[in-house]
PDB file of N, CA and C in Angstrom:
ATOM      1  N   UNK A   1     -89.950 -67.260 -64.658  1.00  0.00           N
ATOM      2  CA  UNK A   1     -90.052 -66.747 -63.304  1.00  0.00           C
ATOM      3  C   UNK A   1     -88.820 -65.925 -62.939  1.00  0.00           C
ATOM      4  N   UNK A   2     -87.573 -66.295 -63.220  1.00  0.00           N
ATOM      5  CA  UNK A   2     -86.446 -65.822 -62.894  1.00  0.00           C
ATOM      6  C   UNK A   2     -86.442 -64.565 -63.832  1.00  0.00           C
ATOM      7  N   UNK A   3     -87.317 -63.927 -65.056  1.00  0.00           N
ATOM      8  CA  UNK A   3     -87.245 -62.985 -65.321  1.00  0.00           C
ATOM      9  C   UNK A   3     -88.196 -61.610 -64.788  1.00  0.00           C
ATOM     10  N   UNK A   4     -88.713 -62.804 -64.456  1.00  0.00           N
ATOM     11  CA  UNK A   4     -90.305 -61.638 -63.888  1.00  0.00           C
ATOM     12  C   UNK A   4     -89.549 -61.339 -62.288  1.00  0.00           C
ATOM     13  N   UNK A   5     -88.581 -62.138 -61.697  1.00  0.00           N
ATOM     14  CA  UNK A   5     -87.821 -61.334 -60.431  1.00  0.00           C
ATOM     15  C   UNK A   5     -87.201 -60.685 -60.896  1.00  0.00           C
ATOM     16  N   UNK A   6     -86.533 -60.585 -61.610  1.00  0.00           N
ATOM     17  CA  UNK A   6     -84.918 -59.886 -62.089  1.00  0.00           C
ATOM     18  C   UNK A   6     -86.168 -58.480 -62.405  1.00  0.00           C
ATOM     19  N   UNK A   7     -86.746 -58.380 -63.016  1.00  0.00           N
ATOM     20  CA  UNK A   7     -87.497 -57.009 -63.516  1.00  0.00           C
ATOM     21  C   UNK A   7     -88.356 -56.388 -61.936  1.00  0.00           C
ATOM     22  N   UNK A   8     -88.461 -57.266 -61.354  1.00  0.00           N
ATOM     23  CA  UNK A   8     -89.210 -56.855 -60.052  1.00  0.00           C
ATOM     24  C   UNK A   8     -88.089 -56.198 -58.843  1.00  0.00           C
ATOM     25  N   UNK A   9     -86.526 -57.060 -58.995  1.00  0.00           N
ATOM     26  CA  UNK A   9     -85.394 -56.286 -58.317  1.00  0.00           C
ATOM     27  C   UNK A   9     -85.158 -54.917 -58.739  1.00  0.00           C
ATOM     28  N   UNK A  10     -85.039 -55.185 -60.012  1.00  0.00           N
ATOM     29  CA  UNK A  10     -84.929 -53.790 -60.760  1.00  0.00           C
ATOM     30  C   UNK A  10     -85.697 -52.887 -60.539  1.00  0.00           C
ATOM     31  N   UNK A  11     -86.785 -52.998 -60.435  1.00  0.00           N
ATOM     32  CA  UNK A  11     -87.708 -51.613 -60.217  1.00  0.00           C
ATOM     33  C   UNK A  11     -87.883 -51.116 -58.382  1.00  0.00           C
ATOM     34  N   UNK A  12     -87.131 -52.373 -57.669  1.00  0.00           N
ATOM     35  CA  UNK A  12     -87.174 -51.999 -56.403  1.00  0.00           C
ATOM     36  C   UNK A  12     -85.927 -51.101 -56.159  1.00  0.00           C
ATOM     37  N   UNK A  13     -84.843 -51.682 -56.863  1.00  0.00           N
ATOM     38  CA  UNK A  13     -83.629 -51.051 -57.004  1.00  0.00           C
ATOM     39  C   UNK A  13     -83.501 -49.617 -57.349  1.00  0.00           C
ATOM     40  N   UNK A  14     -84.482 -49.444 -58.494  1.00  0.00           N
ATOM     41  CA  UNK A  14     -84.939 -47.533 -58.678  1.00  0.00           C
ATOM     42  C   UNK A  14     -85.808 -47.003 -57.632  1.00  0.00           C
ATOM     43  N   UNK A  15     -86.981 -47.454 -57.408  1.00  0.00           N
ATOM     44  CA  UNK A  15     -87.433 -47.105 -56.332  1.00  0.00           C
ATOM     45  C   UNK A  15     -86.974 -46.842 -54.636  1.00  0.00           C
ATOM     46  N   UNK A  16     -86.048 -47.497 -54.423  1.00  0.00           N
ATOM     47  CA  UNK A  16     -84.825 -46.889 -53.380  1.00  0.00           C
ATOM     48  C   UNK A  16     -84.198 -46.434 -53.382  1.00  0.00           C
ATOM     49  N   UNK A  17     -83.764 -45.851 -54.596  1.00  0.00           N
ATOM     50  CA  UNK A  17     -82.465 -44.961 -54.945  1.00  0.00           C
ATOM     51  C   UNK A  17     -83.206 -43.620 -54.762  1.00  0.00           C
ATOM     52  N   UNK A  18     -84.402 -43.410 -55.689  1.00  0.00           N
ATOM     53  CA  UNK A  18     -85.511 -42.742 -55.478  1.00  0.00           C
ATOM     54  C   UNK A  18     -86.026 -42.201 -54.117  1.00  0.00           C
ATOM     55  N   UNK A  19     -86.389 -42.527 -53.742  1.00  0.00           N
ATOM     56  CA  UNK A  19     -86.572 -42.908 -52.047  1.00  0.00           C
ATOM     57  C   UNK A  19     -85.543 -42.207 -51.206  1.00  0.00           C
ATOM     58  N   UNK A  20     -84.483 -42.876 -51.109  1.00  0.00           N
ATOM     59  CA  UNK A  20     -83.226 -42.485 -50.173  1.00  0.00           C
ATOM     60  C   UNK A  20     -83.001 -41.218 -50.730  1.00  0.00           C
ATOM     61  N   UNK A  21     -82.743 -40.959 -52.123  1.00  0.00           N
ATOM     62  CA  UNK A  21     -82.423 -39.519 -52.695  1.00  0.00           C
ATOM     63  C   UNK A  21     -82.985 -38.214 -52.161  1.00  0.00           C
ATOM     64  N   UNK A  22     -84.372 -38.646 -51.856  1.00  0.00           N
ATOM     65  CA  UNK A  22     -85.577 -38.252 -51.552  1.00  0.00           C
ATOM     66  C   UNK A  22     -85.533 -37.356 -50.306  1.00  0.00           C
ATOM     67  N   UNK A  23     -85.006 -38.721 -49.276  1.00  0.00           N
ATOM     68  CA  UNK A  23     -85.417 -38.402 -47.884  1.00  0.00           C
ATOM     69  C   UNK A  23     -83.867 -37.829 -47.765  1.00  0.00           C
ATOM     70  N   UNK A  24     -82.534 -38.273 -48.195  1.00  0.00           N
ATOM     71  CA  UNK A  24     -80.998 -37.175 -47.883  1.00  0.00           C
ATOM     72  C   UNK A  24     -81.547 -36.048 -48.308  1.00  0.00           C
ATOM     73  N   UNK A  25     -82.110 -35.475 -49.111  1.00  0.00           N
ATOM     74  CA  UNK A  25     -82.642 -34.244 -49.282  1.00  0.00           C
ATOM     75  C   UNK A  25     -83.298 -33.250 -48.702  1.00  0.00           C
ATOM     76  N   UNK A  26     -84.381 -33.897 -47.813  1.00  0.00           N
ATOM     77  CA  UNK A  26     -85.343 -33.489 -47.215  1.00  0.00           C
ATOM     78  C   UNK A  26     -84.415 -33.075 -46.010  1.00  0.00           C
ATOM     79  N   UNK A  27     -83.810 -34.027 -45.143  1.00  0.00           N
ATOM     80  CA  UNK A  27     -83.058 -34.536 -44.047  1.00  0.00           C
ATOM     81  C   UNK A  27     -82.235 -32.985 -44.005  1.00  0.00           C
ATOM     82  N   UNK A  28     -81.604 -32.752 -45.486  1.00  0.00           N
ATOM     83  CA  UNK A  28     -80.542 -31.753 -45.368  1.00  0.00           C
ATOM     84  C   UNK A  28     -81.033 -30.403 -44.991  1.00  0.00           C
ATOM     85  N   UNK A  29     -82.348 -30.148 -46.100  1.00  0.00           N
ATOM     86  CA  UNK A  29     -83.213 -28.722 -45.564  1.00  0.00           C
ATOM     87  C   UNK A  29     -83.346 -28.422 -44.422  1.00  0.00           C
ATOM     88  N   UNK A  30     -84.232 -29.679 -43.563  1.00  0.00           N
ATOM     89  CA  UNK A  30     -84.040 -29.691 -42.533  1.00  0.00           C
ATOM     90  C   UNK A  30     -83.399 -29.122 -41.697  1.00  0.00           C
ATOM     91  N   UNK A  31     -82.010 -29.537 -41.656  1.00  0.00           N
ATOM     92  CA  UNK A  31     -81.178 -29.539 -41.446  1.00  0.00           C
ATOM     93  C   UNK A  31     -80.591 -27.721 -41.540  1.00  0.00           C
ATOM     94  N   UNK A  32     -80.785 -27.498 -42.793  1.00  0.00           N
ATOM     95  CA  UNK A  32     -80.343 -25.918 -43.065  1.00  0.00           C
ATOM     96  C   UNK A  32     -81.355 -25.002 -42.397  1.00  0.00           C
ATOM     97  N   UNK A  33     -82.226 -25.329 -42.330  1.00  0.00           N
ATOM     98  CA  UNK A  33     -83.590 -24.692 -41.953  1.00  0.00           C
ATOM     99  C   UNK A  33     -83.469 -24.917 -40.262  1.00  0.00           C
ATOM    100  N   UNK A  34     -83.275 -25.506 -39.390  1.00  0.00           N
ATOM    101  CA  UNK A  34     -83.412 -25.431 -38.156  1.00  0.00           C
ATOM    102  C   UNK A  34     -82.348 -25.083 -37.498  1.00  0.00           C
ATOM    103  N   UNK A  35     -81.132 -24.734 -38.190  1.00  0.00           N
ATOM    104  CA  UNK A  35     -80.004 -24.222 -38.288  1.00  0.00           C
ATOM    105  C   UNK A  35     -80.186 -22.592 -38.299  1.00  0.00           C
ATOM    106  N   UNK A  36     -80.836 -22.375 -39.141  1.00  0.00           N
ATOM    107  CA  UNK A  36     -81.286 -20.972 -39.863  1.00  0.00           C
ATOM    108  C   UNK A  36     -81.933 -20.311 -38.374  1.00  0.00           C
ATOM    109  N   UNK A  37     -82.809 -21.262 -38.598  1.00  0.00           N
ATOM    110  CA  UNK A  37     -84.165 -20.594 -37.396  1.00  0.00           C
ATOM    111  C   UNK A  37     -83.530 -20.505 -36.165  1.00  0.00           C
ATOM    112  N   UNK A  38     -82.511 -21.656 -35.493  1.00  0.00           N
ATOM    113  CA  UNK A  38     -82.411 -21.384 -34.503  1.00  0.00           C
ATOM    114  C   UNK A  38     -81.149 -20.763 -33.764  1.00  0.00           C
ATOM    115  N   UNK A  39     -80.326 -20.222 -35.028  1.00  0.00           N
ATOM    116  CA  UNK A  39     -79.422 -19.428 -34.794  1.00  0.00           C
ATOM    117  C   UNK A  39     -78.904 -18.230 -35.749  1.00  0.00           C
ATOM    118  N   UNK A  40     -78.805 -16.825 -34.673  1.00  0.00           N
ATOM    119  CA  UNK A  40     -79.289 -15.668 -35.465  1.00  0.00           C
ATOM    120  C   UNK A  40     -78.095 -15.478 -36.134  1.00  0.00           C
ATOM    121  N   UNK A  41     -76.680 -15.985 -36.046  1.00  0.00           N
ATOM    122  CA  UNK A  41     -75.398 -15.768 -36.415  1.00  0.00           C
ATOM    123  C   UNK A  41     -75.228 -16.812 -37.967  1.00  0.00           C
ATOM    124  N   UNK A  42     -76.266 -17.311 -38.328  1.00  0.00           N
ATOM    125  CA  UNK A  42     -76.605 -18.418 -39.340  1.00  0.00           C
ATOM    126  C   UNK A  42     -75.934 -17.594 -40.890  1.00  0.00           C
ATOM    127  N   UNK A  43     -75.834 -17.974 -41.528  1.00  0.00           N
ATOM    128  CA  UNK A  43     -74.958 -18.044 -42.765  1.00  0.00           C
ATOM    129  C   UNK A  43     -74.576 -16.506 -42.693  1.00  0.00           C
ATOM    130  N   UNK A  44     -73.452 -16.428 -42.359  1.00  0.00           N
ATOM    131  CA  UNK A  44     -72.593 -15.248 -42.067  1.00  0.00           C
ATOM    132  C   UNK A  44     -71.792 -15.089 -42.713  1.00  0.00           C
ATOM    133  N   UNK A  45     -71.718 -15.719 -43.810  1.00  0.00           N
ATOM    134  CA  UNK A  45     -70.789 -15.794 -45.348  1.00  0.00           C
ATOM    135  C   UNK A  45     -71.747 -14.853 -46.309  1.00  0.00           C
ATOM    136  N   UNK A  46     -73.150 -14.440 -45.816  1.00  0.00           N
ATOM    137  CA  UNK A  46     -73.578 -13.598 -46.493  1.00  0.00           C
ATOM    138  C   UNK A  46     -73.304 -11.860 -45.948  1.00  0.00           C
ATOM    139  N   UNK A  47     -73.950 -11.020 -46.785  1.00  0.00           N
ATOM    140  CA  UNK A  47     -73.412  -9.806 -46.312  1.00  0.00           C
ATOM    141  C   UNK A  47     -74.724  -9.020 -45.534  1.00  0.00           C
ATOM    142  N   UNK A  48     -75.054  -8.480 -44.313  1.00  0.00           N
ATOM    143  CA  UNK A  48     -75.474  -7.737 -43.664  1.00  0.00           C
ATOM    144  C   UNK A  48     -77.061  -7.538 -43.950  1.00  0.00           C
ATOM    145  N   UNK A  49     -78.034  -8.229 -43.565  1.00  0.00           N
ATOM    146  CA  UNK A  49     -79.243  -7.741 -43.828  1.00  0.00           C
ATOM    147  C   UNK A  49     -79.472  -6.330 -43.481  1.00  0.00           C
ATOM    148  N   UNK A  50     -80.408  -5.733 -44.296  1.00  0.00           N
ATOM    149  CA  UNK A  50     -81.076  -4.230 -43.544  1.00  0.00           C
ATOM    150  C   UNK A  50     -81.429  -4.507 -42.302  1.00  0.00           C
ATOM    151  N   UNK A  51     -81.623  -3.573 -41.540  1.00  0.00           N
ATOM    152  CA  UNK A  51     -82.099  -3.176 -40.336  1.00  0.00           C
ATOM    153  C   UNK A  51     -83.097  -3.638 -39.760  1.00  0.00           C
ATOM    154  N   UNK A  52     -84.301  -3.393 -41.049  1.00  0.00           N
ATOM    155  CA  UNK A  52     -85.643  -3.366 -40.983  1.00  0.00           C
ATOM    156  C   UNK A  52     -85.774  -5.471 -40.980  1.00  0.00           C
ATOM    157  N   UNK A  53     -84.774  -6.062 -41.151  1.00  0.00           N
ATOM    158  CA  UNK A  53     -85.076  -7.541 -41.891  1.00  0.00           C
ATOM    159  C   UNK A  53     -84.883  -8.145 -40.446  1.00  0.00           C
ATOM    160  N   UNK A  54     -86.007  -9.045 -40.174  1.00  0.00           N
ATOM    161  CA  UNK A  54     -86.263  -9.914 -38.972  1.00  0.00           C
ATOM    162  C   UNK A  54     -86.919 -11.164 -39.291  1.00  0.00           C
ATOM    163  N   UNK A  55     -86.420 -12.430 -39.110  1.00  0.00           N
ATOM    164  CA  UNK A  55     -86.684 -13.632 -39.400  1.00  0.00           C
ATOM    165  C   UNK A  55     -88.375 -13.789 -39.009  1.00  0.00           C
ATOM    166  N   UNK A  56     -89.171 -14.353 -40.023  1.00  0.00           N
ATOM    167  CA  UNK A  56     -90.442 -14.783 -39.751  1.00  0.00           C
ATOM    168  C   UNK A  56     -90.424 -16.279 -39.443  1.00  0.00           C
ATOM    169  N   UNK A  57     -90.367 -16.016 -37.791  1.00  0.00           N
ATOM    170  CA  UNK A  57     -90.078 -17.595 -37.272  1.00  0.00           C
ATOM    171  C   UNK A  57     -91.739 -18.331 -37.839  1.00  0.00           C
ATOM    172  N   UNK A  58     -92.507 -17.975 -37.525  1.00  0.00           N
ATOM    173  CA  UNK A  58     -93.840 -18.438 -38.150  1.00  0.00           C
ATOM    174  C   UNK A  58     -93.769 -19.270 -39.357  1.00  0.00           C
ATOM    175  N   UNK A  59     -93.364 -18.935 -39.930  1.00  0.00           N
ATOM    176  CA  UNK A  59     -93.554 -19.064 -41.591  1.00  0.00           C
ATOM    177  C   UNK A  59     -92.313 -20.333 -41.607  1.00  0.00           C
ATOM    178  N   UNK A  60     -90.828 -20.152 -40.798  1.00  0.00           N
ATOM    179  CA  UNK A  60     -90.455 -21.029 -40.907  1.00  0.00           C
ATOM    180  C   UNK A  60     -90.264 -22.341 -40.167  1.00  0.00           C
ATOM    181  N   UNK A  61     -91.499 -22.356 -39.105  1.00  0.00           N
ATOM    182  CA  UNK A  61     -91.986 -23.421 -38.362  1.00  0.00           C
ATOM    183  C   UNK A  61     -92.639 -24.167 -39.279  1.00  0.00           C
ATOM    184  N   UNK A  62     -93.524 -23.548 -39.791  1.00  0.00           N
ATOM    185  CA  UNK A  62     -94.564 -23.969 -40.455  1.00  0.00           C
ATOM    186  C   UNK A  62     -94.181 -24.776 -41.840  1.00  0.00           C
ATOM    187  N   UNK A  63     -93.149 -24.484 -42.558  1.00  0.00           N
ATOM    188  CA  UNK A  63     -92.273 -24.948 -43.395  1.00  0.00           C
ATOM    189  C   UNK A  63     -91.512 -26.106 -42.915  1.00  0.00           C
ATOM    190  N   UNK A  64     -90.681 -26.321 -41.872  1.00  0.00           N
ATOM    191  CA  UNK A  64     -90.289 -27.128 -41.343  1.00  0.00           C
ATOM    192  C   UNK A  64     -91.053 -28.135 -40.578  1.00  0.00           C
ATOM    193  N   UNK A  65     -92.467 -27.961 -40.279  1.00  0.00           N
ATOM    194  CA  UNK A  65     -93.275 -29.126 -40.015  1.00  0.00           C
ATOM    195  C   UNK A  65     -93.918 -29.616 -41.594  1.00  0.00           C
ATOM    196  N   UNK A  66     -93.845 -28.650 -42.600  1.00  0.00           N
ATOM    197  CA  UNK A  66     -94.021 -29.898 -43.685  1.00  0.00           C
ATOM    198  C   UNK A  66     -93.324 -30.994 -44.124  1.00  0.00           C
ATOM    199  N   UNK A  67     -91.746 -30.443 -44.169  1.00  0.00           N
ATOM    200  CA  UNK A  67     -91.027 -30.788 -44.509  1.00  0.00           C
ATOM    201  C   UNK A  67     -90.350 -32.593 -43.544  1.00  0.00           C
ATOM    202  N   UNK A  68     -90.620 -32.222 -42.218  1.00  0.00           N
ATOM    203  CA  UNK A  68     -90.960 -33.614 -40.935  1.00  0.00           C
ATOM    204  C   UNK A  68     -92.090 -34.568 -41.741  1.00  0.00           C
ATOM    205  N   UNK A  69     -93.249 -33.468 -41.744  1.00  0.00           N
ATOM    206  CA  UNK A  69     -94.170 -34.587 -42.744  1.00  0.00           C
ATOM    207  C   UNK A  69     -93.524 -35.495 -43.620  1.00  0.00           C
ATOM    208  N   UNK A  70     -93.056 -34.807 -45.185  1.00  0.00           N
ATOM    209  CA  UNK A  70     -92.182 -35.441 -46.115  1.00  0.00           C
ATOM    210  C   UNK A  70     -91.415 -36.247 -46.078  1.00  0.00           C
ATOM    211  N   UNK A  71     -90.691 -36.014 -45.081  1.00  0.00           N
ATOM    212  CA  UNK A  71     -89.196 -36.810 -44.078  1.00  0.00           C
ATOM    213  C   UNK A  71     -89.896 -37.962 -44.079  1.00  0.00           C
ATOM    214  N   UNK A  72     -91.054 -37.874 -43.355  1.00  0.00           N
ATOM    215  CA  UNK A  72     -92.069 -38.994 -42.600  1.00  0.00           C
ATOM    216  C   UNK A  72     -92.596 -40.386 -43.473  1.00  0.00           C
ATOM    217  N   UNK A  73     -92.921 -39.238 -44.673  1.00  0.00           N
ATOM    218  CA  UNK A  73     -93.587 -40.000 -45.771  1.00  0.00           C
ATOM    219  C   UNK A  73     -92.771 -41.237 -46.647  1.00  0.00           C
ATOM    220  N   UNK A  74     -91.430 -40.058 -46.939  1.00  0.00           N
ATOM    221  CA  UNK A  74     -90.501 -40.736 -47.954  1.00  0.00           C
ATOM    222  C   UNK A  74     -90.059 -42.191 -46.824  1.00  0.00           C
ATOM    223  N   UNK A  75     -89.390 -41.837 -45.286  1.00  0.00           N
ATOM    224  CA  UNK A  75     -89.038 -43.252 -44.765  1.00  0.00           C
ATOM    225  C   UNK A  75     -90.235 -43.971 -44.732  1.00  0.00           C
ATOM    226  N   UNK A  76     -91.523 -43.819 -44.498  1.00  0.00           N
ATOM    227  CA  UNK A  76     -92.410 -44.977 -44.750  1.00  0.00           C
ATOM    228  C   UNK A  76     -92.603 -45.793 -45.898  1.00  0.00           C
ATOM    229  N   UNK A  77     -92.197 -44.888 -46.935  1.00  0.00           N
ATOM    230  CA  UNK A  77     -92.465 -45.769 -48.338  1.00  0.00           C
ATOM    231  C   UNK A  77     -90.989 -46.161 -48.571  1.00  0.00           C
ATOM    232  N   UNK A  78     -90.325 -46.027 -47.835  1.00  0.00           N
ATOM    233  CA  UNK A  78     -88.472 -46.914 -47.859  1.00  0.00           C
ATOM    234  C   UNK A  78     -88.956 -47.456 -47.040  1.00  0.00           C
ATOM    235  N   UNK A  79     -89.386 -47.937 -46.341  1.00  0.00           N
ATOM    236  CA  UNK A  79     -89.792 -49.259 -45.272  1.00  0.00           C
ATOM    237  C   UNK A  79     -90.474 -49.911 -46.362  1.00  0.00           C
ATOM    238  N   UNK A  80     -92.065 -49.533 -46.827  1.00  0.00           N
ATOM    239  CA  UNK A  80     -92.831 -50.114 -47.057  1.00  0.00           C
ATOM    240  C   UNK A  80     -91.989 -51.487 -48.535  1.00  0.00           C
ATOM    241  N   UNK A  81     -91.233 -50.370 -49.488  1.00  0.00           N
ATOM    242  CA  UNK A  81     -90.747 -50.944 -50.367  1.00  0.00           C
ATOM    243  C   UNK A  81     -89.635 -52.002 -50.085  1.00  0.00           C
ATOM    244  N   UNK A  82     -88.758 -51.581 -48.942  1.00  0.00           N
ATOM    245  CA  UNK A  82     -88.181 -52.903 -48.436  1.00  0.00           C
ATOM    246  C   UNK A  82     -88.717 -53.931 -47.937  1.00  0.00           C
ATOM    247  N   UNK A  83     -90.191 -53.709 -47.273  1.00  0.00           N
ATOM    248  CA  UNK A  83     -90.658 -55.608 -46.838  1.00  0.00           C
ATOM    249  C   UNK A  83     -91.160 -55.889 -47.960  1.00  0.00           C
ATOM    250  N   UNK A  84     -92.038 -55.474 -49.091  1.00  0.00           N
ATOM    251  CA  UNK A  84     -92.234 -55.901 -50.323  1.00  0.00           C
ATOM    252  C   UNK A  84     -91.272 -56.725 -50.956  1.00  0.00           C
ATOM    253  N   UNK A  85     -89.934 -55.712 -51.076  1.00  0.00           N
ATOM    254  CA  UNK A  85     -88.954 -56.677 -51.830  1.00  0.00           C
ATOM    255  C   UNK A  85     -88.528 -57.524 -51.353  1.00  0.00           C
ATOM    256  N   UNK A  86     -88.607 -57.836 -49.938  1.00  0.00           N
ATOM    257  CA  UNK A  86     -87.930 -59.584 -49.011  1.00  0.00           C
ATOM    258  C   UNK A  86     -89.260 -60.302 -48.933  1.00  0.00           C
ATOM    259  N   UNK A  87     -90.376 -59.619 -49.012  1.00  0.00           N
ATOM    260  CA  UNK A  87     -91.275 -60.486 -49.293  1.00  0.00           C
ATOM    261  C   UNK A  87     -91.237 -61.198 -50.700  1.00  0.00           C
ATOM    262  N   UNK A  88     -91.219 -60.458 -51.267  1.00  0.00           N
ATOM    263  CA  UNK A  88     -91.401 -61.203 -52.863  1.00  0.00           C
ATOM    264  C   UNK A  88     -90.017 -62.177 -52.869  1.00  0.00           C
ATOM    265  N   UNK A  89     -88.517 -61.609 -52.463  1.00  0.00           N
ATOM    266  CA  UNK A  89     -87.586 -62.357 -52.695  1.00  0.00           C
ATOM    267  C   UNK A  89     -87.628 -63.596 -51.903  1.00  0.00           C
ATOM    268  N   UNK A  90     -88.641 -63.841 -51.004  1.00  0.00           N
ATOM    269  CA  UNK A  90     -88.389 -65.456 -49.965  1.00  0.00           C
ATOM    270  C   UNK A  90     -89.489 -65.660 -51.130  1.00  0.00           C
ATOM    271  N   UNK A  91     -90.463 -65.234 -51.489  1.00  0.00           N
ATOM    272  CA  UNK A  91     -91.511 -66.161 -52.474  1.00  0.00           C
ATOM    273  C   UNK A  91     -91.170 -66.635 -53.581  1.00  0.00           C
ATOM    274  N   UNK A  92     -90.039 -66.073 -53.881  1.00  0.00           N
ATOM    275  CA  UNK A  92     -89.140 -66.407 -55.086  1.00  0.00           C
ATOM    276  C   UNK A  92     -88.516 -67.610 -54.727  1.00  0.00           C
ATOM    277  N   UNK A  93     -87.746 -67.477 -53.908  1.00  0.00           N
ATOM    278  CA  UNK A  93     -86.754 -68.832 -53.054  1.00  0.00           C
ATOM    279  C   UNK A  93     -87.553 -69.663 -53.150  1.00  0.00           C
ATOM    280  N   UNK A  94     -88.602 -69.525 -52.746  1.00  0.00           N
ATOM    281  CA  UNK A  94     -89.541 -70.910 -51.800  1.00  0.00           C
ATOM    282  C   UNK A  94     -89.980 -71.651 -53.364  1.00  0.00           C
ATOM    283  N   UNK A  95     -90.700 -71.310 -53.893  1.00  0.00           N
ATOM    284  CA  UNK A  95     -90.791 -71.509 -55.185  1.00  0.00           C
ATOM    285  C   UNK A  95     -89.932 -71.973 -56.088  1.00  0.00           C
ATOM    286  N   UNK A  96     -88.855 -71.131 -55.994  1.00  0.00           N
ATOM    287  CA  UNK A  96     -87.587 -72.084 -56.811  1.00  0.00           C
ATOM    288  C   UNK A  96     -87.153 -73.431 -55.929  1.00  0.00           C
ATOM    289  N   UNK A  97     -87.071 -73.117 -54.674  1.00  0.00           N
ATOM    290  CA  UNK A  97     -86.778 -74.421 -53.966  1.00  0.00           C
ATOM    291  C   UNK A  97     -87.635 -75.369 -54.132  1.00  0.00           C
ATOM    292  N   UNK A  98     -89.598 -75.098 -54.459  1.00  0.00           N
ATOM    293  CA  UNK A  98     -89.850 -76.521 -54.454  1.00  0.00           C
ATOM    294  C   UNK A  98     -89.806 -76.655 -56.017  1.00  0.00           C
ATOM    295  N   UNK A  99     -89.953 -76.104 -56.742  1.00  0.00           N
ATOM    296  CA  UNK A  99     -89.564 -76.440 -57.808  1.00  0.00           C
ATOM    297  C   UNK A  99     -88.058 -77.549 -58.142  1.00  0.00           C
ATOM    298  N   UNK A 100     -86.953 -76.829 -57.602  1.00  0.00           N
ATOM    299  CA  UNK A 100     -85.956 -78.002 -57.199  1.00  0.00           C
ATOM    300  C   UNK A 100     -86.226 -79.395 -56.524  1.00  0.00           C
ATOM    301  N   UNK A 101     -87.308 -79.102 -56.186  1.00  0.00           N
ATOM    302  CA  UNK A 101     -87.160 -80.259 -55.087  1.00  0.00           C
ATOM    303  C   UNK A 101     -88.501 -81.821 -56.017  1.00  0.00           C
ATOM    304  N   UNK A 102     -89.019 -80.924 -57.100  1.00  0.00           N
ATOM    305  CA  UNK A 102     -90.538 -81.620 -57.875  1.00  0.00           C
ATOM    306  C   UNK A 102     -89.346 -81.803 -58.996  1.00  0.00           C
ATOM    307  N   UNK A 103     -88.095 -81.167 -59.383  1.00  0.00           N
ATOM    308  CA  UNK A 103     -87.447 -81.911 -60.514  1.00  0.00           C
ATOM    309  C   UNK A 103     -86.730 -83.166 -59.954  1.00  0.00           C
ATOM    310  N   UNK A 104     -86.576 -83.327 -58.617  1.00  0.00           N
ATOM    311  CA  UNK A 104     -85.564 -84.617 -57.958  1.00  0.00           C
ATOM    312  C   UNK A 104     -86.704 -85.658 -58.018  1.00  0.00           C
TER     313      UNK A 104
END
């Protein structure tokens, strides 16, 4: 039993690293992207668009509500995978405890 948890921590342990990696990522685009859109003085470390070049706010609404989606998705399945793993880890306890308690 104590191996079949230890392999079940473990794969929760990748799966959140996974997860969190996931959603700091998303979080950051975000982040660059509503930055972008909502200010015209936005990465000014670059050099001078043409004349003719005008932000297609459309296109990057529309991008940035997928990306909320994603956001959305990845923290639900970091929730979902954290009550799994305190679920399984009290079923573990409880179990080892009566087990302790049927060797007395």
């Amino acid at each position: 039993m104590d191996k079949i948890r230890q392999e079940g921590r473990a794969d929760f342990q990748a799966a959140q690293a996974d997860l969190q990696l996931g959603l700091e990522g998303v979080r950051k685009a975000l982040t660059v992207l509503r930055d972008y859109y909502a200010n015209s003085d936005a990465f000014v470390q670059q050099p001078a668009m043409p004349e003719k070049h005008s932000k297609a706010t459309g296109a990057g609404t529309g991008i940035i509500g997928i990306l909320e989606v994603v956001e959305s998705d990845f923290a639900k399945n970091l929730a979902k995978e954290e009550a799994q793993e305190d679920d399984a880890q009290s079923e573990y306890d409880e179990v080892t405890q009566e087990n302790k308690v049927a060797k007395t």
